[in-house]
PDB file of N, CA and C in Angstrom:
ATOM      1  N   UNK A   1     -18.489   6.630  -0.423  1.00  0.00           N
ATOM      2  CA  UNK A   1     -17.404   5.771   0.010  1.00  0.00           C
ATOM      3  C   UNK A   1     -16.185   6.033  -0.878  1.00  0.00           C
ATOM      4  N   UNK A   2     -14.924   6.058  -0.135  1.00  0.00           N
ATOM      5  CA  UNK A   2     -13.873   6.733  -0.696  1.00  0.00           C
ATOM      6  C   UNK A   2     -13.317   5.186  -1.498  1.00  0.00           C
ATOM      7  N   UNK A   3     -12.719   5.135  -2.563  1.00  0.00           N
ATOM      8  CA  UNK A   3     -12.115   3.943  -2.840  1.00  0.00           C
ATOM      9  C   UNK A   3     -10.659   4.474  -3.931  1.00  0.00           C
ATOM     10  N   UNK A   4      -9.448   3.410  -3.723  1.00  0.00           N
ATOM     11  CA  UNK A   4      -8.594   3.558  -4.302  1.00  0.00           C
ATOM     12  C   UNK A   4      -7.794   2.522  -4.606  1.00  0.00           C
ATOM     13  N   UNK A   5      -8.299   2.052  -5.980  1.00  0.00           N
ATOM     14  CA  UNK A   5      -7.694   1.092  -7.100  1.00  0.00           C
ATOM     15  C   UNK A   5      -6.175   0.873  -7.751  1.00  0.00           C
ATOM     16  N   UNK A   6      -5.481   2.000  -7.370  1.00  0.00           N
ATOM     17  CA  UNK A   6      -4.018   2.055  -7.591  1.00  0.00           C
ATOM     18  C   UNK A   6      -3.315   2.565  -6.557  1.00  0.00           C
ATOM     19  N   UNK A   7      -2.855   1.837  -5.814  1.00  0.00           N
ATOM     20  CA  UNK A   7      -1.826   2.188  -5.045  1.00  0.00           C
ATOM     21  C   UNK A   7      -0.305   1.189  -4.751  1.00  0.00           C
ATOM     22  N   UNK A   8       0.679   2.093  -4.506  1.00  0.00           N
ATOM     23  CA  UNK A   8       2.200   1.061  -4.624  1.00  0.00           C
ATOM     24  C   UNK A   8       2.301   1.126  -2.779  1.00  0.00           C
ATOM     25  N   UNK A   9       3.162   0.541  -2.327  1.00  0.00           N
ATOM     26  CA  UNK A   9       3.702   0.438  -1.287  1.00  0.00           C
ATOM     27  C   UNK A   9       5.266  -0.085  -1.062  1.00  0.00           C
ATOM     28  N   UNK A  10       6.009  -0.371  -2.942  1.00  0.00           N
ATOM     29  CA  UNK A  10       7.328  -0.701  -2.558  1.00  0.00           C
ATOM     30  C   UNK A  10       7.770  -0.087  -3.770  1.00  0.00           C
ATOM     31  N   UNK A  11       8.872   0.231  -3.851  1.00  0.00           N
ATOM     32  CA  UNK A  11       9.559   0.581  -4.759  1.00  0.00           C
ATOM     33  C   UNK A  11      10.172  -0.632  -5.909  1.00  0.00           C
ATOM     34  N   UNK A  12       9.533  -1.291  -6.797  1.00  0.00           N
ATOM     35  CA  UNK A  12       9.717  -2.038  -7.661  1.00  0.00           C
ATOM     36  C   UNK A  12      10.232  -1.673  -8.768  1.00  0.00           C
ATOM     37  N   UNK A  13      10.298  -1.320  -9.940  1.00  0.00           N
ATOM     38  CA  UNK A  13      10.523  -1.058 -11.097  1.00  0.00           C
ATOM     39  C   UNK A  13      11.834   0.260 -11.355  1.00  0.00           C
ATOM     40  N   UNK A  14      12.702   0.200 -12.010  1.00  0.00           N
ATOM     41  CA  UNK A  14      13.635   0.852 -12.149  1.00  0.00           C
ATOM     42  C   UNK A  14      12.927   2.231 -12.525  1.00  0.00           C
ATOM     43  N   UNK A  15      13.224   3.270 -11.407  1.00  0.00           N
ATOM     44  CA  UNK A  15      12.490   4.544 -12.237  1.00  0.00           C
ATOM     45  C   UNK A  15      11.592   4.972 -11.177  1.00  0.00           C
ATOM     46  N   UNK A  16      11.352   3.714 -10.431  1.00  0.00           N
ATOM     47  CA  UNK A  16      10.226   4.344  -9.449  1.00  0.00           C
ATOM     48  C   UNK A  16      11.014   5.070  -7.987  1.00  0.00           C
ATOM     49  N   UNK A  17       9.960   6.183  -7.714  1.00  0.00           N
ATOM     50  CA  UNK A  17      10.290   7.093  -6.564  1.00  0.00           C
ATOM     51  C   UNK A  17      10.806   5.788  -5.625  1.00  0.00           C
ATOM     52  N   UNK A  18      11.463   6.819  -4.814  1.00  0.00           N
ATOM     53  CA  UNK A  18      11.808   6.179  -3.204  1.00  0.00           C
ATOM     54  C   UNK A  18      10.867   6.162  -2.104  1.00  0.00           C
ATOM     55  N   UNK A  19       9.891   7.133  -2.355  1.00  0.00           N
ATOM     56  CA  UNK A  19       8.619   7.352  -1.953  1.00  0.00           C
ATOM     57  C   UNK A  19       7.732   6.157  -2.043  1.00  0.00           C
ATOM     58  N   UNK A  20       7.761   5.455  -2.977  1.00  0.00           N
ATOM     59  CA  UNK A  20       7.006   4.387  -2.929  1.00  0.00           C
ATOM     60  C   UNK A  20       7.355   3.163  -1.561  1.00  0.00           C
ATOM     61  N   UNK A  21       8.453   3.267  -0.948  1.00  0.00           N
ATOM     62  CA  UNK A  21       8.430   2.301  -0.048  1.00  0.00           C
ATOM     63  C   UNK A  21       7.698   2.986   1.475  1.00  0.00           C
ATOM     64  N   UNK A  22       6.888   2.652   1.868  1.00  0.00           N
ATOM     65  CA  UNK A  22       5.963   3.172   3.130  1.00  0.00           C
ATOM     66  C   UNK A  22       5.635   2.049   3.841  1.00  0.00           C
ATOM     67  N   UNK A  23       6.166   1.940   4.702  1.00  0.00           N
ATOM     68  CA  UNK A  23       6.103   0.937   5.933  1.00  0.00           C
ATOM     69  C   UNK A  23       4.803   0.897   5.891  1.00  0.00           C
ATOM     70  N   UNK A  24       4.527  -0.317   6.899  1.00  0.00           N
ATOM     71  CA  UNK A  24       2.718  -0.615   6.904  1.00  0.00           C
ATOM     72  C   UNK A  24       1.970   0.795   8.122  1.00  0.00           C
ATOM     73  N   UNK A  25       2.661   0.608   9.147  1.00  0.00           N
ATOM     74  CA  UNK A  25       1.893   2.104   9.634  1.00  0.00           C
ATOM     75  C   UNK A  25       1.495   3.357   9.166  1.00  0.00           C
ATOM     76  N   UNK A  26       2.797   3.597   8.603  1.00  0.00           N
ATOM     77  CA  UNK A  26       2.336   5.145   7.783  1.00  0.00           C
ATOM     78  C   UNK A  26       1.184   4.943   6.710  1.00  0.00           C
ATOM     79  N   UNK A  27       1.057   3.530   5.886  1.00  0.00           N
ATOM     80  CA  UNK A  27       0.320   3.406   5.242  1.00  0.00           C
ATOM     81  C   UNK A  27      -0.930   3.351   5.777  1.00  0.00           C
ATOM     82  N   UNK A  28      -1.264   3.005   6.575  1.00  0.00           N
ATOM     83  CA  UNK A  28      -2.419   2.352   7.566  1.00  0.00           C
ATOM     84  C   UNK A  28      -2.836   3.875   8.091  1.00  0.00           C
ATOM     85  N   UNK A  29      -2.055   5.076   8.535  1.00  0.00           N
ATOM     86  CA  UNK A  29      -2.637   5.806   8.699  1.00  0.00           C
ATOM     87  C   UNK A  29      -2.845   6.744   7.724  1.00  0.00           C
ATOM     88  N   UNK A  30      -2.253   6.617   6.537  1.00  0.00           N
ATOM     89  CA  UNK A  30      -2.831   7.371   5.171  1.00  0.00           C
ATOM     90  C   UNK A  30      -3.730   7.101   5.032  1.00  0.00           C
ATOM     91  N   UNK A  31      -4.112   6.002   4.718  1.00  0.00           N
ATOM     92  CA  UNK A  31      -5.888   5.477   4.610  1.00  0.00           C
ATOM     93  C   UNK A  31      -6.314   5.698   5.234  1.00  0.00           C
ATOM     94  N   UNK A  32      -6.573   5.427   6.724  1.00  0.00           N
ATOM     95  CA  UNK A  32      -7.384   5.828   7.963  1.00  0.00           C
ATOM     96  C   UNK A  32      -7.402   7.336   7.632  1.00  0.00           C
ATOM     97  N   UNK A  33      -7.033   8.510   7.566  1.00  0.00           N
ATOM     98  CA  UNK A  33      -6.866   9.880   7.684  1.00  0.00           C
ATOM     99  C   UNK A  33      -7.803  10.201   6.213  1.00  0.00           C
ATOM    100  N   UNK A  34      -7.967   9.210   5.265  1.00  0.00           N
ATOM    101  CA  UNK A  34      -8.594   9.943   3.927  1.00  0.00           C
ATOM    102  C   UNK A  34      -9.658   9.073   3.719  1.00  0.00           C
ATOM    103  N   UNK A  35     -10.028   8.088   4.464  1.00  0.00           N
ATOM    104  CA  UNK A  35     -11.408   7.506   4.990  1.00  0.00           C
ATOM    105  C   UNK A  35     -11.308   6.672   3.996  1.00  0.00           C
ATOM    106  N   UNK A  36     -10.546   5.932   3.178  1.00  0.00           N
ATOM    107  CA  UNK A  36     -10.618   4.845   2.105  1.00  0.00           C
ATOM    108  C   UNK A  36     -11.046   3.875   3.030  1.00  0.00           C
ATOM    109  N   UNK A  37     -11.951   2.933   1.931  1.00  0.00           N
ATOM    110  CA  UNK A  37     -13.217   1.850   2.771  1.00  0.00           C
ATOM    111  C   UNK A  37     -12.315   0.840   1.667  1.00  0.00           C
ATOM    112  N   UNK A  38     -12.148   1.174   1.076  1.00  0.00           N
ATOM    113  CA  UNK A  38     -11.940  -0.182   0.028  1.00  0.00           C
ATOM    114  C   UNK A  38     -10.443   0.132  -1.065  1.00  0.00           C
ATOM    115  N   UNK A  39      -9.476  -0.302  -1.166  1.00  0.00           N
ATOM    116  CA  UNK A  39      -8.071  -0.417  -1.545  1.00  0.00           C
ATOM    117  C   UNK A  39      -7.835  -1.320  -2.445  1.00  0.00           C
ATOM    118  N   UNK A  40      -6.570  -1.035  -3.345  1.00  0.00           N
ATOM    119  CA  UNK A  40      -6.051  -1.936  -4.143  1.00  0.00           C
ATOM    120  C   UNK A  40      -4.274  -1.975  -4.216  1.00  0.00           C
ATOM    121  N   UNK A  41      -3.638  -3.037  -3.909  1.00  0.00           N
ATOM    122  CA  UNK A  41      -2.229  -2.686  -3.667  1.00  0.00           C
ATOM    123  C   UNK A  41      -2.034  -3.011  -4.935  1.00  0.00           C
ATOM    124  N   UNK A  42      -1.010  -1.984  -5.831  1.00  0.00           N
ATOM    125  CA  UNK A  42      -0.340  -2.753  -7.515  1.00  0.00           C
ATOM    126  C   UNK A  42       0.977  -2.268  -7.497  1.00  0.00           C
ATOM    127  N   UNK A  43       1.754  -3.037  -6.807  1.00  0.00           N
ATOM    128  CA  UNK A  43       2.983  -3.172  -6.832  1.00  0.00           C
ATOM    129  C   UNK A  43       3.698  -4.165  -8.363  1.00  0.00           C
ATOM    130  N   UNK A  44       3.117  -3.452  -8.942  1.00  0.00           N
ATOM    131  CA  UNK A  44       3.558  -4.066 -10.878  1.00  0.00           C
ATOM    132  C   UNK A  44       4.094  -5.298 -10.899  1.00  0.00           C
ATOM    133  N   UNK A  45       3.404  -6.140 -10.524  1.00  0.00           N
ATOM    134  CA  UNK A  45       3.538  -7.851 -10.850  1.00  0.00           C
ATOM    135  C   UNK A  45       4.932  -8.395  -9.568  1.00  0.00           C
ATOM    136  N   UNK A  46       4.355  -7.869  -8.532  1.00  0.00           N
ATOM    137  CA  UNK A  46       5.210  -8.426  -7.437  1.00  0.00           C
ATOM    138  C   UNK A  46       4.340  -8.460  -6.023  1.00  0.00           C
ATOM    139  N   UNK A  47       3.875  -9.721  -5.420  1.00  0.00           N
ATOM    140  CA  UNK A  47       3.377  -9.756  -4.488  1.00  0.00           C
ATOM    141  C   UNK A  47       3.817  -9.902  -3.140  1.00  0.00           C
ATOM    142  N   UNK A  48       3.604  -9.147  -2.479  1.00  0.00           N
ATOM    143  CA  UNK A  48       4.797  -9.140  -0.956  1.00  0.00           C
ATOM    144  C   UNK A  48       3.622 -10.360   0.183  1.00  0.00           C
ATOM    145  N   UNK A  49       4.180 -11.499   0.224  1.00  0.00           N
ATOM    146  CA  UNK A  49       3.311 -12.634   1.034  1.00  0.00           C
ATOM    147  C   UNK A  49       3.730 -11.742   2.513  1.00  0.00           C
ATOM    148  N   UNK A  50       4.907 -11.268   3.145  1.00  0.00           N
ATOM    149  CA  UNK A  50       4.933 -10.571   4.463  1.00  0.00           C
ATOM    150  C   UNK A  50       4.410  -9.320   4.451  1.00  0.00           C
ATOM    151  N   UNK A  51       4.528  -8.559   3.567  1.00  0.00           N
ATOM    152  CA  UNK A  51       4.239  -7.454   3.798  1.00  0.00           C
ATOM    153  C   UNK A  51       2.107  -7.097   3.540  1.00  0.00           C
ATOM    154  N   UNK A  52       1.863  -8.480   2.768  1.00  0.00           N
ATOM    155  CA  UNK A  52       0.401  -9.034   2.881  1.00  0.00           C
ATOM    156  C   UNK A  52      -0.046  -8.903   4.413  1.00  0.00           C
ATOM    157  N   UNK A  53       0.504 -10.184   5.046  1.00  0.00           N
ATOM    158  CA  UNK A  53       0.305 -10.495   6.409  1.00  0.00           C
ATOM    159  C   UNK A  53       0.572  -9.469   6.938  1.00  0.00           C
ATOM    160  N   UNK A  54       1.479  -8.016   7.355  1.00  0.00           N
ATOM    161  CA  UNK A  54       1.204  -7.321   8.161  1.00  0.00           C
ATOM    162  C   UNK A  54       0.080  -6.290   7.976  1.00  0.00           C
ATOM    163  N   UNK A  55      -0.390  -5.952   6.981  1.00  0.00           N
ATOM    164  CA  UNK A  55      -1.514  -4.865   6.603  1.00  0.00           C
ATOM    165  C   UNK A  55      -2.361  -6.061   7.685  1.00  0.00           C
ATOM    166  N   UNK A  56      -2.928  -7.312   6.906  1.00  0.00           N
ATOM    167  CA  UNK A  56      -3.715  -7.868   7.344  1.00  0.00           C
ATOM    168  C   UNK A  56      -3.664  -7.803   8.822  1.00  0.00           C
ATOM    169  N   UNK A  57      -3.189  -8.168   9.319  1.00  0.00           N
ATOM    170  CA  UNK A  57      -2.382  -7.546  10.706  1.00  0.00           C
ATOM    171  C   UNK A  57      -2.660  -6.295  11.375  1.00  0.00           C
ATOM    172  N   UNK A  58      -2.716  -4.931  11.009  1.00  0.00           N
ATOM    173  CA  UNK A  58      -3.040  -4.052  10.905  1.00  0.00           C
ATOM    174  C   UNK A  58      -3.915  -3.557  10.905  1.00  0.00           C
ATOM    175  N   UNK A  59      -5.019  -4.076  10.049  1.00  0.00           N
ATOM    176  CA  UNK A  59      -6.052  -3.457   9.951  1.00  0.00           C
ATOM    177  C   UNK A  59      -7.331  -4.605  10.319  1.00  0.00           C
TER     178      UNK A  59
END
């Protein structure tokens, strides 16, 4: 089982790529495509309550 404990999905912190912002689809099919069963979002001490609800949503 594939698992991945660090992952960003927004661009937070001064310094960080632009790359880090990935809409929920593209994200949804990164995972789906590399068979991750089990995830961890660490967007460095910032919790997105909408952007929660659409993964949840999603998947």
């Amino acid at each position: 089982m594939r698992i991945d404990i660090h992952t960003h999905t927004k661009k937070i912190k001064q310094g960080d790529s632009e790359n880090r912002n990935v809409d929920v689809s593209k994200f949804t099919d990164i995972i789906n495509k590399t068979d991750v069963k089990i995830l961890a979002i660490t967007n460095h001490n910032h919790f997105d309550y909408e952007q929660y609800i659409q993964f949840k949503k999603k998947c």
